[in-house]
C-alpha atoms as a PDB file:
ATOM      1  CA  UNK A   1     235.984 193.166  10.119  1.00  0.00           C
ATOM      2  CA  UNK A   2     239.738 194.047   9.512  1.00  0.00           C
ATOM      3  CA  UNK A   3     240.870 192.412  12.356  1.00  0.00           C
ATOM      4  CA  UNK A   4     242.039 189.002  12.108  1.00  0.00           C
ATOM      5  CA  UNK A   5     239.842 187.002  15.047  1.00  0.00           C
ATOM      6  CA  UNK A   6     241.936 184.194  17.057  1.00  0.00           C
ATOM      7  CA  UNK A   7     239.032 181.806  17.378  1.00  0.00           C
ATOM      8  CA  UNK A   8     239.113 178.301  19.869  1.00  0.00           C
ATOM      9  CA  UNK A   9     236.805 175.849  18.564  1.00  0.00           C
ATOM     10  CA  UNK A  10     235.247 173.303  20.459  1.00  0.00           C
ATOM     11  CA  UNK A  11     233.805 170.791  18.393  1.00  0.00           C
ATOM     12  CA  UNK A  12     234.519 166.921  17.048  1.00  0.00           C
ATOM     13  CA  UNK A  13     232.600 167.295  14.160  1.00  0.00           C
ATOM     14  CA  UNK A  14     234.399 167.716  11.001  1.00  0.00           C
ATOM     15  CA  UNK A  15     231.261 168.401   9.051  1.00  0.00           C
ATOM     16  CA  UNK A  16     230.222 170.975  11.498  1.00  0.00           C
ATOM     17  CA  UNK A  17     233.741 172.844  11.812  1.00  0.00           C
ATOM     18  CA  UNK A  18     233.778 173.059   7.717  1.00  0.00           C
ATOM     19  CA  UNK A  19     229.849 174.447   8.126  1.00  0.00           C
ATOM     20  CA  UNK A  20     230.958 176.837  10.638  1.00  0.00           C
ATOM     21  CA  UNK A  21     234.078 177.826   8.746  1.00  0.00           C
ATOM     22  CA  UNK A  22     232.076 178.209   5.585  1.00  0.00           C
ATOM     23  CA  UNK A  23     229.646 180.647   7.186  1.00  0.00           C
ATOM     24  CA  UNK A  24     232.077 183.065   8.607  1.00  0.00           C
ATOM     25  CA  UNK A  25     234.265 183.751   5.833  1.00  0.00           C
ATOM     26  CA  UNK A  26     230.623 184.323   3.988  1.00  0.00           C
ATOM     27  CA  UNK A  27     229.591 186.817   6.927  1.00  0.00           C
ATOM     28  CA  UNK A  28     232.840 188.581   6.260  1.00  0.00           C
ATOM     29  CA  UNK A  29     235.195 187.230   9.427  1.00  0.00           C
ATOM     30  CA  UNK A  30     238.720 187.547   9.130  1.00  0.00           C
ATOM     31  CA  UNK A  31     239.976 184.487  11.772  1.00  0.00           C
ATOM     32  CA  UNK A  32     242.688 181.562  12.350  1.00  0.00           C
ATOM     33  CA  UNK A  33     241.108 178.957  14.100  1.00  0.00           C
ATOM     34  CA  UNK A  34     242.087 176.170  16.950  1.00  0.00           C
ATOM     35  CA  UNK A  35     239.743 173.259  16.711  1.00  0.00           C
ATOM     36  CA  UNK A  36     239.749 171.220  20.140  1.00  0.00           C
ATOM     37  CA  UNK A  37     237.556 167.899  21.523  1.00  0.00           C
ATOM     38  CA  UNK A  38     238.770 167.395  24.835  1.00  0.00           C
ATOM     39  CA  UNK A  39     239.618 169.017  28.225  1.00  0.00           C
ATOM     40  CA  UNK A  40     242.878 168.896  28.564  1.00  0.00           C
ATOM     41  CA  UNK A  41     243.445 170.578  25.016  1.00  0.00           C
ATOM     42  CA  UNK A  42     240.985 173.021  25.376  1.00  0.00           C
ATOM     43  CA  UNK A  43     242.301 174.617  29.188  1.00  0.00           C
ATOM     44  CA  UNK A  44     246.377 174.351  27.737  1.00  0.00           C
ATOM     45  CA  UNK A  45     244.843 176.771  23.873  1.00  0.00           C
ATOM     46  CA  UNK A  46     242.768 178.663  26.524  1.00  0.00           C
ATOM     47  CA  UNK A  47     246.259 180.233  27.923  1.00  0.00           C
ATOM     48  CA  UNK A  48     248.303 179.782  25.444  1.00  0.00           C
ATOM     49  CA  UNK A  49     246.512 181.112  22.766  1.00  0.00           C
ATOM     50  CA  UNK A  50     244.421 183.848  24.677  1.00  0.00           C
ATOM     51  CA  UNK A  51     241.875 183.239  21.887  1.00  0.00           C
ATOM     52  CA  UNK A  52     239.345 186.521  21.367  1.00  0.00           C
ATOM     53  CA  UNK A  53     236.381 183.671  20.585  1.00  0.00           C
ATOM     54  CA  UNK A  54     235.295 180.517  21.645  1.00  0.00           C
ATOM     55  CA  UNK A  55     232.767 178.191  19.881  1.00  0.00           C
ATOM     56  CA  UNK A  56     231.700 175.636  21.345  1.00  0.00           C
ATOM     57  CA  UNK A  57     229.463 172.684  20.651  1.00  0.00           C
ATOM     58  CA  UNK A  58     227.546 171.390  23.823  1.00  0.00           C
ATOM     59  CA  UNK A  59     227.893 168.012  23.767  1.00  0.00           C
ATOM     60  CA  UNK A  60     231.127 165.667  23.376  1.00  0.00           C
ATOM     61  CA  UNK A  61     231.704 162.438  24.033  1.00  0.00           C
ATOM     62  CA  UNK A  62     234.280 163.046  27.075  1.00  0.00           C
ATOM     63  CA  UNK A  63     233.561 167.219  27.248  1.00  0.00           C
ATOM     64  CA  UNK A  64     230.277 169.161  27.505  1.00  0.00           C
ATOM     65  CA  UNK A  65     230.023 173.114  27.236  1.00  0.00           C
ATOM     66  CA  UNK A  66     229.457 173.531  31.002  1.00  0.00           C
ATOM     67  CA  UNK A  67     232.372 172.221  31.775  1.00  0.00           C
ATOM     68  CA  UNK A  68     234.181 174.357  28.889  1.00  0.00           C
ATOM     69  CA  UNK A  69     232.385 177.255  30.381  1.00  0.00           C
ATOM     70  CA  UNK A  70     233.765 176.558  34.413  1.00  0.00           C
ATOM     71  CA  UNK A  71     237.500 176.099  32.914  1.00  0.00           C
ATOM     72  CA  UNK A  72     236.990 179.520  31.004  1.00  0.00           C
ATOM     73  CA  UNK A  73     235.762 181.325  34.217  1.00  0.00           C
ATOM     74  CA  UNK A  74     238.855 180.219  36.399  1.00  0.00           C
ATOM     75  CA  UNK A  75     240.569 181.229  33.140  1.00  0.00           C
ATOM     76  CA  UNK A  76     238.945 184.913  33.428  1.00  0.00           C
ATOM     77  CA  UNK A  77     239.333 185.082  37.072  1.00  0.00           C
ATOM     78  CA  UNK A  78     243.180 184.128  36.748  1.00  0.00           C
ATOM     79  CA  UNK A  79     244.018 186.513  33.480  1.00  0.00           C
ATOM     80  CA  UNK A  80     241.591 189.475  33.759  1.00  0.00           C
ATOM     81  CA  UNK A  81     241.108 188.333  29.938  1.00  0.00           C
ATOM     82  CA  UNK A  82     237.239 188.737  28.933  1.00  0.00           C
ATOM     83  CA  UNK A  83     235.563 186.175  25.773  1.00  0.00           C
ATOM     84  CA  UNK A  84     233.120 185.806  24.094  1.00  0.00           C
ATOM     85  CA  UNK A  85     231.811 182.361  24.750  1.00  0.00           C
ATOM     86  CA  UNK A  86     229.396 181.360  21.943  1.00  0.00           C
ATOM     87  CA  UNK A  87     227.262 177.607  22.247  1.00  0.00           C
ATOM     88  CA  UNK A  88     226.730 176.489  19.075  1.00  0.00           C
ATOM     89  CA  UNK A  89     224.421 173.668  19.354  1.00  0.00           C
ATOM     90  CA  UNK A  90     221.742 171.203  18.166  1.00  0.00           C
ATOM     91  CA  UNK A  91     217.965 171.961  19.405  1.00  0.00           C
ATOM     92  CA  UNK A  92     217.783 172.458  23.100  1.00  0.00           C
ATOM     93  CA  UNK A  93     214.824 173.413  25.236  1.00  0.00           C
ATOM     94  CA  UNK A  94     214.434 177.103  26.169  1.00  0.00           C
ATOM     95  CA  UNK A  95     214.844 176.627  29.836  1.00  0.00           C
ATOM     96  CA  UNK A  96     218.075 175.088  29.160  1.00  0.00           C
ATOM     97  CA  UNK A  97     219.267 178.401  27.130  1.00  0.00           C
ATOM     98  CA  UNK A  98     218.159 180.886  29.738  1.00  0.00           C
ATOM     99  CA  UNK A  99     220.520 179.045  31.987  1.00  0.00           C
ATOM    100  CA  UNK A 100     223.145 178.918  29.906  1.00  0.00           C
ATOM    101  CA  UNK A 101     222.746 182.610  29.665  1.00  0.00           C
ATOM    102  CA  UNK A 102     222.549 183.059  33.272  1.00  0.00           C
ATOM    103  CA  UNK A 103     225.840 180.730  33.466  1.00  0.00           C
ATOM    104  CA  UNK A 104     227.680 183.606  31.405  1.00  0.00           C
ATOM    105  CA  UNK A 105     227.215 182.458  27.510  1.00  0.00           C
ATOM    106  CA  UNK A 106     226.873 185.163  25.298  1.00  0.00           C
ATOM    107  CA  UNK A 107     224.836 183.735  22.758  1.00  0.00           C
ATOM    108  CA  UNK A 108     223.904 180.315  21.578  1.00  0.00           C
ATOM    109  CA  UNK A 109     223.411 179.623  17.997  1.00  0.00           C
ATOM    110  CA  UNK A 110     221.431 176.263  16.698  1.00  0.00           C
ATOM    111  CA  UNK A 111     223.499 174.159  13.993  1.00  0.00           C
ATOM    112  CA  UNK A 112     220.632 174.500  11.503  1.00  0.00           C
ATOM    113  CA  UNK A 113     221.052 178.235  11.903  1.00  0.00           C
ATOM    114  CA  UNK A 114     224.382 178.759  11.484  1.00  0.00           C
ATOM    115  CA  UNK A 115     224.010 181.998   9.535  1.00  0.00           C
ATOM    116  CA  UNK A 116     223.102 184.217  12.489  1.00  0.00           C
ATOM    117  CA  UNK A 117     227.069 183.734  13.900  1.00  0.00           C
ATOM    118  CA  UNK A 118     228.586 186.321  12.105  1.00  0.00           C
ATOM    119  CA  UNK A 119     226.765 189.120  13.502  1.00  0.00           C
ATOM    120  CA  UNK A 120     226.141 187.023  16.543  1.00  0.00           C
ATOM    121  CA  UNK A 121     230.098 187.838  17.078  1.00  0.00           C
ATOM    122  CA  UNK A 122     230.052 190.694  15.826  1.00  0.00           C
ATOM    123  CA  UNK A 123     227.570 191.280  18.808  1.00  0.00           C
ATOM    124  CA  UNK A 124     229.528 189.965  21.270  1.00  0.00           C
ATOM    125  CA  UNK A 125     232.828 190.777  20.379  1.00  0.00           C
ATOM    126  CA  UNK A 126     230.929 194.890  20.854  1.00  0.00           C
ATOM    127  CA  UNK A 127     229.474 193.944  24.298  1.00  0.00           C
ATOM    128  CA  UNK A 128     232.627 192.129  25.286  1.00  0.00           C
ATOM    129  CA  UNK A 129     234.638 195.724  24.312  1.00  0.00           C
ATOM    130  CA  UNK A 130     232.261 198.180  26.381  1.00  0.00           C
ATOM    131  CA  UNK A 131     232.443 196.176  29.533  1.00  0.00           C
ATOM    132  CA  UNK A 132     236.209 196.199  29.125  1.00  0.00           C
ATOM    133  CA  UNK A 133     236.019 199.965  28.908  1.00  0.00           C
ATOM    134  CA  UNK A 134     233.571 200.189  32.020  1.00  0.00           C
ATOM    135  CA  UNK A 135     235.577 197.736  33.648  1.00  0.00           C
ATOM    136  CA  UNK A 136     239.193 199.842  33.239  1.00  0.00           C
ATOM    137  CA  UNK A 137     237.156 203.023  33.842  1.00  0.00           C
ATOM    138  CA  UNK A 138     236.033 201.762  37.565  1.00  0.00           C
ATOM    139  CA  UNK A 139     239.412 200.626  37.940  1.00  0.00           C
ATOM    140  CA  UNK A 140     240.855 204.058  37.283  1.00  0.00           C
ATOM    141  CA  UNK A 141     238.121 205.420  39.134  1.00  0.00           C
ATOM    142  CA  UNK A 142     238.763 203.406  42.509  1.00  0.00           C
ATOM    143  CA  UNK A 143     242.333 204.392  41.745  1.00  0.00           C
ATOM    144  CA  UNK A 144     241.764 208.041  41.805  1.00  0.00           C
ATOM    145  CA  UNK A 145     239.439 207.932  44.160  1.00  0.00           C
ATOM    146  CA  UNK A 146     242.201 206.407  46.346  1.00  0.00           C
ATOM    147  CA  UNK A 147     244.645 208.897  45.788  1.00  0.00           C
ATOM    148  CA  UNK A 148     242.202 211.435  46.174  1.00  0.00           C
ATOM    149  CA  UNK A 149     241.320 210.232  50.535  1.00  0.00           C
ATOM    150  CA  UNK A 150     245.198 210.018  50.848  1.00  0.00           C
ATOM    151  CA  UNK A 151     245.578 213.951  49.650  1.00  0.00           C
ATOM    152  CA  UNK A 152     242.758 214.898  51.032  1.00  0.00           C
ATOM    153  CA  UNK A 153     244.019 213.513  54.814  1.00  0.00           C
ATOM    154  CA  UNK A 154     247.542 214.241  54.246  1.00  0.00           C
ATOM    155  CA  UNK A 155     246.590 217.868  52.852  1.00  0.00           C
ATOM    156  CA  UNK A 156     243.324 218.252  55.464  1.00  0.00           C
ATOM    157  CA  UNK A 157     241.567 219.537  52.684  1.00  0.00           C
ATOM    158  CA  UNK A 158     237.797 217.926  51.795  1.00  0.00           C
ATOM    159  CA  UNK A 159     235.922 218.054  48.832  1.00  0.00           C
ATOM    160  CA  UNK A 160     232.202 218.060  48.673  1.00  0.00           C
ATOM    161  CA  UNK A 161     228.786 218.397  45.638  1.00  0.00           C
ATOM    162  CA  UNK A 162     225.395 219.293  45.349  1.00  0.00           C
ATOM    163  CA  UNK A 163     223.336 218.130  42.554  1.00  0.00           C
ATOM    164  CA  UNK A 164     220.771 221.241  42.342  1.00  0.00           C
ATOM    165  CA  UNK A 165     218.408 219.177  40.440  1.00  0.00           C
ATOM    166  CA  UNK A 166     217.438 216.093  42.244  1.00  0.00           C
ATOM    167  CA  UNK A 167     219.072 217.684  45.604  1.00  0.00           C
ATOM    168  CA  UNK A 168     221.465 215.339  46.534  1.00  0.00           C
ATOM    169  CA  UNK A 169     224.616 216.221  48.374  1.00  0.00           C
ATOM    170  CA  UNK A 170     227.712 214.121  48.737  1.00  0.00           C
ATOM    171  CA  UNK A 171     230.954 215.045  51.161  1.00  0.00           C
ATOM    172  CA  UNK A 172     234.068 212.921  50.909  1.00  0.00           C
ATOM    173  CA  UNK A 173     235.414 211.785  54.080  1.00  0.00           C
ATOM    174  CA  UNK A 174     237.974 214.267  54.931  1.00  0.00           C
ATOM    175  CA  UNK A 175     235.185 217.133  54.913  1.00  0.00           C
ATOM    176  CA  UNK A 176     233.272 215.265  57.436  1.00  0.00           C
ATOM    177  CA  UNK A 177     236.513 214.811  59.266  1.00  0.00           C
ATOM    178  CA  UNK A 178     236.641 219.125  58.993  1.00  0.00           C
ATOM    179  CA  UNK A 179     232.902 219.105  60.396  1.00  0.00           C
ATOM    180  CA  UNK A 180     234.076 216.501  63.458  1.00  0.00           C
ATOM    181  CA  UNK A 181     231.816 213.462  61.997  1.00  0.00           C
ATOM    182  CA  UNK A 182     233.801 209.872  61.102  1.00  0.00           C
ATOM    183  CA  UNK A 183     233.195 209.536  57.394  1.00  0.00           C
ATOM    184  CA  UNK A 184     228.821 209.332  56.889  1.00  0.00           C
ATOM    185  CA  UNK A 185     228.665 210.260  60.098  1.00  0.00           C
ATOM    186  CA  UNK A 186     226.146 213.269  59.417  1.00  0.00           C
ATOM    187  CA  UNK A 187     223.526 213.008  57.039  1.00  0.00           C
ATOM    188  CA  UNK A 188     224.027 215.910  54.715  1.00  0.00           C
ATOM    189  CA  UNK A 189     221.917 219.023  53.890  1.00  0.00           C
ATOM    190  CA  UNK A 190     222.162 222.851  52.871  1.00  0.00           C
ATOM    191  CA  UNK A 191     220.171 222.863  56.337  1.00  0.00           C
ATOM    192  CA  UNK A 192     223.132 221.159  58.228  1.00  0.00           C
ATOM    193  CA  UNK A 193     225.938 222.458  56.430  1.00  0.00           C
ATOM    194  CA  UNK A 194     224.613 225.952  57.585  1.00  0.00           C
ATOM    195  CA  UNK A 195     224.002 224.737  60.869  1.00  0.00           C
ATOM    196  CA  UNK A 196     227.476 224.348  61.776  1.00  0.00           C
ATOM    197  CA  UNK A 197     228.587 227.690  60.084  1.00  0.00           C
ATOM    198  CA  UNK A 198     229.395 230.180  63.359  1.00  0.00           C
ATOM    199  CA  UNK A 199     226.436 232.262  63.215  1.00  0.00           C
ATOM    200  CA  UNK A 200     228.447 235.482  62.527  1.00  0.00           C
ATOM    201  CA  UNK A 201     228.904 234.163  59.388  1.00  0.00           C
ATOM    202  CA  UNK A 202     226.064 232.549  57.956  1.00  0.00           C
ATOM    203  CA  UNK A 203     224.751 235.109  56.600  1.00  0.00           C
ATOM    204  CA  UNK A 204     227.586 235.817  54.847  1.00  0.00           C
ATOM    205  CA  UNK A 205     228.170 232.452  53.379  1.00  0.00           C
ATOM    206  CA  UNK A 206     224.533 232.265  52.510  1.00  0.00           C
ATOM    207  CA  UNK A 207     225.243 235.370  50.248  1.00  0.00           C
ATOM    208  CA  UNK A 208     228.067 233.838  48.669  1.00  0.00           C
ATOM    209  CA  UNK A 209     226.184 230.964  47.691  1.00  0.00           C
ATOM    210  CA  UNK A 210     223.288 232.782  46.578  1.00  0.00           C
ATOM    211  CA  UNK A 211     225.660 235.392  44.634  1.00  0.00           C
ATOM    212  CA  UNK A 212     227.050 232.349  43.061  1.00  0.00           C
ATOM    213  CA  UNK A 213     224.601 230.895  41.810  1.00  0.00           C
ATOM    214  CA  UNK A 214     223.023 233.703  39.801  1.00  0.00           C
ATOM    215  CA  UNK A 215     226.085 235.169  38.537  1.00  0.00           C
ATOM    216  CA  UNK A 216     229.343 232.949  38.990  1.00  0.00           C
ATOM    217  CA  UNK A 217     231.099 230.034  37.838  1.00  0.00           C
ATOM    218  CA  UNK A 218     233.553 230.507  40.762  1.00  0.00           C
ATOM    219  CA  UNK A 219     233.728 231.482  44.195  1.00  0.00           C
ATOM    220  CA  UNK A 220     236.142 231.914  46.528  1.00  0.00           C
ATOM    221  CA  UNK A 221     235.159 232.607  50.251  1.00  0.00           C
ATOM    222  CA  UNK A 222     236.846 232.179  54.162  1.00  0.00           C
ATOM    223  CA  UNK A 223     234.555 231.116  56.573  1.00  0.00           C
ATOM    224  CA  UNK A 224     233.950 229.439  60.451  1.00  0.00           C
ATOM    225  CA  UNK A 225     232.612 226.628  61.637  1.00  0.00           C
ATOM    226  CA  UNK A 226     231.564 225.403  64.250  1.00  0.00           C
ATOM    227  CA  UNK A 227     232.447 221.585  64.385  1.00  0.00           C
ATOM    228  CA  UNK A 228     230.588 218.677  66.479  1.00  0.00           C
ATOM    229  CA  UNK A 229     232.648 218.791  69.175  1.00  0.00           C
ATOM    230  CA  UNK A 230     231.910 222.759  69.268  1.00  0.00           C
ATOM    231  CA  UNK A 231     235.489 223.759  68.399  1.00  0.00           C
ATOM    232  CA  UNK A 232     235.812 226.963  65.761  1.00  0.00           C
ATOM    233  CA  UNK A 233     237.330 226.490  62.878  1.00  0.00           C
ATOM    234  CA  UNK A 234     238.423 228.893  60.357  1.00  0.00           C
ATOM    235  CA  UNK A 235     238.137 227.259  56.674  1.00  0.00           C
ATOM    236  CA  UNK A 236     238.622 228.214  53.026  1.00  0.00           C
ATOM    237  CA  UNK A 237     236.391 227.642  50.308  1.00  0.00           C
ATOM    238  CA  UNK A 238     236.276 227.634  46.167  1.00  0.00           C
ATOM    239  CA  UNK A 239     233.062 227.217  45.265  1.00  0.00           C
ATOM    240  CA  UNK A 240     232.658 226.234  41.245  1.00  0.00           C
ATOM    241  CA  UNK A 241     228.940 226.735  39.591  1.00  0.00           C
ATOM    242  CA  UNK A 242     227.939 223.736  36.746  1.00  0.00           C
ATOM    243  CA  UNK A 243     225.543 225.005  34.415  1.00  0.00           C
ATOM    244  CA  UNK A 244     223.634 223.544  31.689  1.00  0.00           C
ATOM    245  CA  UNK A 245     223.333 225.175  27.856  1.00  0.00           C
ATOM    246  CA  UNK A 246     220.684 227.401  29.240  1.00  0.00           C
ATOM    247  CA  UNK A 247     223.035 229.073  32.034  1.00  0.00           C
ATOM    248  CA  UNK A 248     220.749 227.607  34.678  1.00  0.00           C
ATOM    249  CA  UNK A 249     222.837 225.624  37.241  1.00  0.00           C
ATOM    250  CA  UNK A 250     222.871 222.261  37.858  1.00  0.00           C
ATOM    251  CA  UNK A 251     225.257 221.070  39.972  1.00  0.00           C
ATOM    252  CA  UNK A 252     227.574 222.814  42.993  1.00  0.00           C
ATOM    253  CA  UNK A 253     231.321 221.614  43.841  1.00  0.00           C
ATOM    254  CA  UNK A 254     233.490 222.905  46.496  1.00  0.00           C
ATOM    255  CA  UNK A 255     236.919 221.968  48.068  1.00  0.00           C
ATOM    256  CA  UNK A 256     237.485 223.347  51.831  1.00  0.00           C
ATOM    257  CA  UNK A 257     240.605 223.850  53.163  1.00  0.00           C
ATOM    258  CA  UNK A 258     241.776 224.222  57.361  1.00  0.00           C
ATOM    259  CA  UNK A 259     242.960 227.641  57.631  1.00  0.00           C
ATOM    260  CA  UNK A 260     246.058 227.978  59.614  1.00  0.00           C
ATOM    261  CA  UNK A 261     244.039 231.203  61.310  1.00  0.00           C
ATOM    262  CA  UNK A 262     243.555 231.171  65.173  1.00  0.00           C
ATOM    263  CA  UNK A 263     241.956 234.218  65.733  1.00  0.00           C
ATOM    264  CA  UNK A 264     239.028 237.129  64.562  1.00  0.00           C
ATOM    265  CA  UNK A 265     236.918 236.559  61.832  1.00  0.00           C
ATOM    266  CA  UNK A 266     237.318 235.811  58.267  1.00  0.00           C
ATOM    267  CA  UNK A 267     239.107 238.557  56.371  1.00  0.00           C
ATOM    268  CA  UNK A 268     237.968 240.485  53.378  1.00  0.00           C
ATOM    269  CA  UNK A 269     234.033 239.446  53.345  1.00  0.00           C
ATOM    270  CA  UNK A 270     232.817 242.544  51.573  1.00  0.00           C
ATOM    271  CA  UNK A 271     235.573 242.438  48.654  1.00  0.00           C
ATOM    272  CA  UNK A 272     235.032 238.389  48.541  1.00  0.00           C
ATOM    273  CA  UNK A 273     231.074 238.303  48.275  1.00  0.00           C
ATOM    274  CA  UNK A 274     230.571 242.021  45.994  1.00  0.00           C
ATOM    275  CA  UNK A 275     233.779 241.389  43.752  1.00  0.00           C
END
């Protein structure tokens, strides 16, 4: 491990801190470490030091791991800052572990078994990285997902997918807001969707797809509905074809757009659906 590991000790034990030392410069563990005994000490290294480990024995005379582990969460909650908490420990009963798994340790290691820390870090220093990666890539995805309603209602344009092989469909909100629903407001199927397509041109549109789907990975098509409230209105499509390595496809997505047209029917079917 080339990184050098900030690591907060809790422990009073000077035997056990040399033990623990010992075996994680022989598992290969390049670290500095803060040794701590009491609660005060161990909440003022917990933000000043923004340690990437924490070892901690369970029991203290003034200070137990518990209460280490309550002062990290308010710690976690406060600084977005995710660590590895790791009990290190005498013998303890297995229901006792389980809950201090449940509580949020990541591992506990026995003091006769010291060996097993090095990789036990190495463990959770891994699992502590990919939720930080899921946790930033929800974050960007709320984000976008965000800015994505706002253009979609400020642009009246909705966005919509079919997943061709378990046959799920999802609309964002604007496109039900095209289709006169509140957001979820209809529950979605090819069955519905045609439904509210004016019946001049379904057929059309039901070509289009069709076309698509054996021979495209884009469509673009102009089409009306037929809302809830039973007003027309005269919408553009893109339609874009997902296929997997054997050219079948897999997955449909579209963006729809409110035509500015009043009047007459879509223009330019034939040169749309045989081009």
């Amino acid at each position: 491990m080339d990184k050098v590991l900030k690591i907060l000790m809790l422990e009073d034990s000077t035997e056990d801190i040399f033990l623990i030392e010992r075996e994680l410069k022989l598992g290969g563990i390049n670290f500095t470490f803060s040794v701590v005994n009491e609660r005060n000490e161990f909440k003022q290294s917990l933000y000043e030091i923004k340690p990437d480990v924490i070892l901690a024995d369970h029991s203290l005379p003034q200070f137990n791991s518990i209460e280490a582990l309550k002062i990290y969460h308010q710690f976690r909650s406060e600084s977005k800052i995710q660590i590895p908490f790791i009990l290190i420990t005498g013998s303890v009963s297995e229901e006792f572990a389980a809950q201090c798994i449940k509580s949020g340790v990541d591992d506990y290691i026995l003091k006769d078994r010291l060996k097993r820390l090095p990789a036990s870090i190495r463990s959770a220093l891994e699992k502590t990285r990919l939720e930080g990666d899921r946790m930033r890539f929800l974050d960007e995805l709320i984000s976008n997902e965000a800015m994505m309603r706002e253009a979609e209602q400020l642009a009246h344009f909705g966005s919509w997918q079919v997943d061709l092989v378990n046959k799920k469909h999802k609309w964002s909100d604007e496109t039900f807001r095209i289709f006169g629903y509140e957001p979820g407001g209809l529950e979605i199927s090819y069955e519905a969707f045609l439904g509210h397509i004016h019946p001049e041109d379904r057929q059309a549109i039901k070509n289009t797809i069709d076309d698509a789907l054996l021979q495209r990975d884009a469509c673009p098509c102009e089409f009306r509905i037929i809302d809830w409230t039973g007003k027309v209105k005269h919408v553009r499509s893109n339609i874009l074809v997902k296929r997997n390595p054997d050219r079948q496809p897999v997955q449909l997505l579209g963006f729809s757009l409110m035509s500015r047209r009043k009047e007459g029917k879509p223009r330019h079917w034939s040169a749309r659906i045989n081009n």
